[in-house]
C-alpha atoms as a PDB file:
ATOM      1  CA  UNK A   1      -2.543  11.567 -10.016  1.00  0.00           C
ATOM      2  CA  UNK A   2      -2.730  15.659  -9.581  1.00  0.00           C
ATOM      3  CA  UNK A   3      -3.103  16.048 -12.902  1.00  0.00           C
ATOM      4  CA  UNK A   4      -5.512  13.611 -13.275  1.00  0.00           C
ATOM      5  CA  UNK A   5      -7.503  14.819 -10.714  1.00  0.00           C
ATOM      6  CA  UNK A   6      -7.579  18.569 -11.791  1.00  0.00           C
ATOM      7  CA  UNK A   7      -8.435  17.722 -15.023  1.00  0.00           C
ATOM      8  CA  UNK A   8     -11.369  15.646 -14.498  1.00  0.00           C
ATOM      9  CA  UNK A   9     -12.440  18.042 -11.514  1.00  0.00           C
ATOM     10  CA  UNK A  10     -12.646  21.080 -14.160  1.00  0.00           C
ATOM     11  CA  UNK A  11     -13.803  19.321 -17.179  1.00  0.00           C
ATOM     12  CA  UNK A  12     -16.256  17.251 -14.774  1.00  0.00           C
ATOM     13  CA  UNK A  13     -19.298  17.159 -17.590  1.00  0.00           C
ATOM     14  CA  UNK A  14     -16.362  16.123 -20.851  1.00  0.00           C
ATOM     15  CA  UNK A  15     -15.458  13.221 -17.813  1.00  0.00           C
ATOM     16  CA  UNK A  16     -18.975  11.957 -17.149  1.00  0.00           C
ATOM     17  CA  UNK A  17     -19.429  11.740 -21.370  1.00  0.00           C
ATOM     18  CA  UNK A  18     -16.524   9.033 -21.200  1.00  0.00           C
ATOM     19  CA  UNK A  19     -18.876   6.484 -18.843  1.00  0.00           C
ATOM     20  CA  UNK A  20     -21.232   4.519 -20.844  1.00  0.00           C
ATOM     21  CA  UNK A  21     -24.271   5.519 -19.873  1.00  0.00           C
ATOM     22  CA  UNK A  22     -25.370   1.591 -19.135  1.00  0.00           C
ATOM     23  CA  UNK A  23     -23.522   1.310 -16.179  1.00  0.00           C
ATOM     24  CA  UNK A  24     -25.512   2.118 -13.025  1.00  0.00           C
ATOM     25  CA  UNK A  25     -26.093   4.995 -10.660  1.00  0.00           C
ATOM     26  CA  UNK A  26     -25.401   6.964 -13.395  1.00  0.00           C
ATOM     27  CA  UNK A  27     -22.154   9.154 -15.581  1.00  0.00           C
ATOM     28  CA  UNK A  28     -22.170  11.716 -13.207  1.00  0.00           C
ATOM     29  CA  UNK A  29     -21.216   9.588 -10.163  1.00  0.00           C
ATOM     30  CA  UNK A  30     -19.020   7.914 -11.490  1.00  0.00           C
ATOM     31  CA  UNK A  31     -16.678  10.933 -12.532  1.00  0.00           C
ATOM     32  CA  UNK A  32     -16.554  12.392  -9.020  1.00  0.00           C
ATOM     33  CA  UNK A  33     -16.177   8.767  -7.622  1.00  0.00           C
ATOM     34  CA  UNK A  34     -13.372   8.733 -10.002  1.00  0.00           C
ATOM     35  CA  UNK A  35     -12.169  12.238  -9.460  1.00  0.00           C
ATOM     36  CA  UNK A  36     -12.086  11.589  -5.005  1.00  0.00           C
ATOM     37  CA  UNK A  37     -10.339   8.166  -6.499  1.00  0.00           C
ATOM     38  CA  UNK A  38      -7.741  10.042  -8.055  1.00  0.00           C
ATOM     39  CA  UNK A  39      -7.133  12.512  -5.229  1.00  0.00           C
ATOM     40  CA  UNK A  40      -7.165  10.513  -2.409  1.00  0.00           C
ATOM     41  CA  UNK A  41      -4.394   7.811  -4.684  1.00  0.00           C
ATOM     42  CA  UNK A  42      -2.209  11.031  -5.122  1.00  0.00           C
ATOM     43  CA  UNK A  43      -2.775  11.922  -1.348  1.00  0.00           C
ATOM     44  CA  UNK A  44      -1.822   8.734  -0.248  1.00  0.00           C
ATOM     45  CA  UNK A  45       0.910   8.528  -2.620  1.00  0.00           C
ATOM     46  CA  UNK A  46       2.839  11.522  -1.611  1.00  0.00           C
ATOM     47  CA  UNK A  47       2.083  10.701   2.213  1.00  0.00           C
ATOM     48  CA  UNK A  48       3.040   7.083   2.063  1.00  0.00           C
ATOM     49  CA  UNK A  49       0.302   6.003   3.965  1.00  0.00           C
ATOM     50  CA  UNK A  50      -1.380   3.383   2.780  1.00  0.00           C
ATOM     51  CA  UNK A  51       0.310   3.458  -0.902  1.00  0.00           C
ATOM     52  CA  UNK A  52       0.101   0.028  -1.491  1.00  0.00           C
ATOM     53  CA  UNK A  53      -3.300  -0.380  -1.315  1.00  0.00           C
ATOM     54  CA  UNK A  54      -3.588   3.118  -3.239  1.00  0.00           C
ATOM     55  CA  UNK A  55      -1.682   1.777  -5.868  1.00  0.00           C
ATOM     56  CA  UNK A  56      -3.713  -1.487  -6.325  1.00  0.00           C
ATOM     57  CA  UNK A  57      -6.618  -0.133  -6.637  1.00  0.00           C
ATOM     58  CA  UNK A  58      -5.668   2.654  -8.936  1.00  0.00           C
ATOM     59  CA  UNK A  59      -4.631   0.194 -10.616  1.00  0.00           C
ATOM     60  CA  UNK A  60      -7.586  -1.907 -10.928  1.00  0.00           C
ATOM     61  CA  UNK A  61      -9.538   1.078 -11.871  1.00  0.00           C
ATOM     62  CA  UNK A  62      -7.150   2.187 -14.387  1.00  0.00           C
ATOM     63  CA  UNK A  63      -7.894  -1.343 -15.988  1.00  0.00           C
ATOM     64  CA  UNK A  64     -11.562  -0.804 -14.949  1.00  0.00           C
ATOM     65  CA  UNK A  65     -11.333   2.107 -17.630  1.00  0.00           C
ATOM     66  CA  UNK A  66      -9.621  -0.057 -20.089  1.00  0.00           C
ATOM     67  CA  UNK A  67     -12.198  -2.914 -20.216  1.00  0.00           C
ATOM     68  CA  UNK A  68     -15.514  -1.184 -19.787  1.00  0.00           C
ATOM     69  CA  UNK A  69     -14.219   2.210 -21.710  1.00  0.00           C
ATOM     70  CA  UNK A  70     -11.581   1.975 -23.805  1.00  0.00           C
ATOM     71  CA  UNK A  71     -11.771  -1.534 -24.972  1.00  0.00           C
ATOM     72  CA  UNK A  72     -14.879  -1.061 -26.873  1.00  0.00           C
ATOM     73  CA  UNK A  73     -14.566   2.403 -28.374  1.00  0.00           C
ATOM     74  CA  UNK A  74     -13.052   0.831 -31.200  1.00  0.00           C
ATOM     75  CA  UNK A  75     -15.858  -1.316 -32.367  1.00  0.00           C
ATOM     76  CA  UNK A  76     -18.588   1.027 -31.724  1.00  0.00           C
ATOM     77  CA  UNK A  77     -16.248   4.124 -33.426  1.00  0.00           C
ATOM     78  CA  UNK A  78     -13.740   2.230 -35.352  1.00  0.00           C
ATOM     79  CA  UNK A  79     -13.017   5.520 -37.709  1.00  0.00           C
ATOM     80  CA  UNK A  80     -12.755   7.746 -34.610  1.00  0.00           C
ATOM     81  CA  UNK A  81      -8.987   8.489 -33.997  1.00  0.00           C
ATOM     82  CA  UNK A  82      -9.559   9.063 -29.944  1.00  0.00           C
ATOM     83  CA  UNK A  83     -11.345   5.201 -29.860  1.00  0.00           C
ATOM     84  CA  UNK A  84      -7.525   3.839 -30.838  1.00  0.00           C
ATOM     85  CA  UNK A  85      -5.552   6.722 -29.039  1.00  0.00           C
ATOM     86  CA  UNK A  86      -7.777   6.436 -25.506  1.00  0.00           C
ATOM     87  CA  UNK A  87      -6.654   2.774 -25.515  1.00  0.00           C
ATOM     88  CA  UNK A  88      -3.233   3.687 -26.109  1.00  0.00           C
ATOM     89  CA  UNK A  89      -3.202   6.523 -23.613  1.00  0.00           C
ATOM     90  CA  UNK A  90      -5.080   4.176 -20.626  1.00  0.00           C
ATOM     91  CA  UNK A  91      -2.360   1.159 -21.805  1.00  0.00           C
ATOM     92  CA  UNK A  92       0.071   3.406 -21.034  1.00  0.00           C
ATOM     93  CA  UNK A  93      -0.889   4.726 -17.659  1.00  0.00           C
ATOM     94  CA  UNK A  94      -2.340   1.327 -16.586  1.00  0.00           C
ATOM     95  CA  UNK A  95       1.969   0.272 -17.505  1.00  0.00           C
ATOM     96  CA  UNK A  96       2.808   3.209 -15.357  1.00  0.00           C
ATOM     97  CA  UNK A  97       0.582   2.565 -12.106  1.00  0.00           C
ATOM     98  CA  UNK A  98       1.235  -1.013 -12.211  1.00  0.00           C
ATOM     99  CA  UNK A  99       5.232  -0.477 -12.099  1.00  0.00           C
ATOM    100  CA  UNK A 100       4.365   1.815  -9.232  1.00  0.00           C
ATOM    101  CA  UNK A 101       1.981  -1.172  -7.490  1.00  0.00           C
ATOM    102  CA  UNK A 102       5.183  -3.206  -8.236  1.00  0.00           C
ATOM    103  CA  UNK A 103       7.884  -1.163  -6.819  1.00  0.00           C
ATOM    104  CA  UNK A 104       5.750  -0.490  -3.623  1.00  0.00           C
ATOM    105  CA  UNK A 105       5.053  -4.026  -3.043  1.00  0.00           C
ATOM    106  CA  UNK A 106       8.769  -5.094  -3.478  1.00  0.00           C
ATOM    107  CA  UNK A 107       9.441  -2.195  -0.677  1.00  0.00           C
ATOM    108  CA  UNK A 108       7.345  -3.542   1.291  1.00  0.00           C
ATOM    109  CA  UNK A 109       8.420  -7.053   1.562  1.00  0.00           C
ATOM    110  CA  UNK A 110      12.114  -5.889   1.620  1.00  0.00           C
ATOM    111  CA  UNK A 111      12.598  -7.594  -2.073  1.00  0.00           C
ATOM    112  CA  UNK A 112      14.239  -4.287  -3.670  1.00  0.00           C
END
């Protein structure tokens, strides 16, 4: 989630160019939203407070990404090598946080 955060915090504008511009208040806002998202999942991760909830909904925005990004890069770019490899890449990480939701919860009920 460090990573993630730094790199959308210094390549803010290349972030913003990922949200389709239909979806309201604008590309802009949603990068930072995303960006304090990030941060305050990897604060909250490292801390242990609260990393349940931090990992659902990193989750859910991770698969937020998927299904209003990712998803339809393909048909609107279908000869575009980064339409295919952005839904591999998000696949991936959406696999990764959701092991991480999963671990957490099982801690948390005393079931691992």
């Amino acid at each position: 989630m460090i990573s993630f955060t730094l790199e959308q915090l210094f390549y803010l504008k290349g972030t913003a160019s990922f949200v389709p511009k239909w979806i309201p208040p604008g590309q802009m806002f949603w990068a930072v939203a995303t960006t304090n998202a990030f941060a305050l999942a990897a604060i909250a991760l490292l801390s242990g407070l609260s990393a349940l909830l931090a990992s659902r909904l990193l989750t859910a925005m991770i698969l937020g990404f998927g299904l209003l990004v990712w998803l339809p890069a393909p048909f609107t770019a279908p000869h575009q090598i980064t339409s295919w490899a952005g839904n591999a890449q998000n696949t991936a990480i959406l696999g990764a946080a959701w092991i991480v939701m999963d671990y957490l919860g099982g801690r948390q009920t005393g079931g691992r």
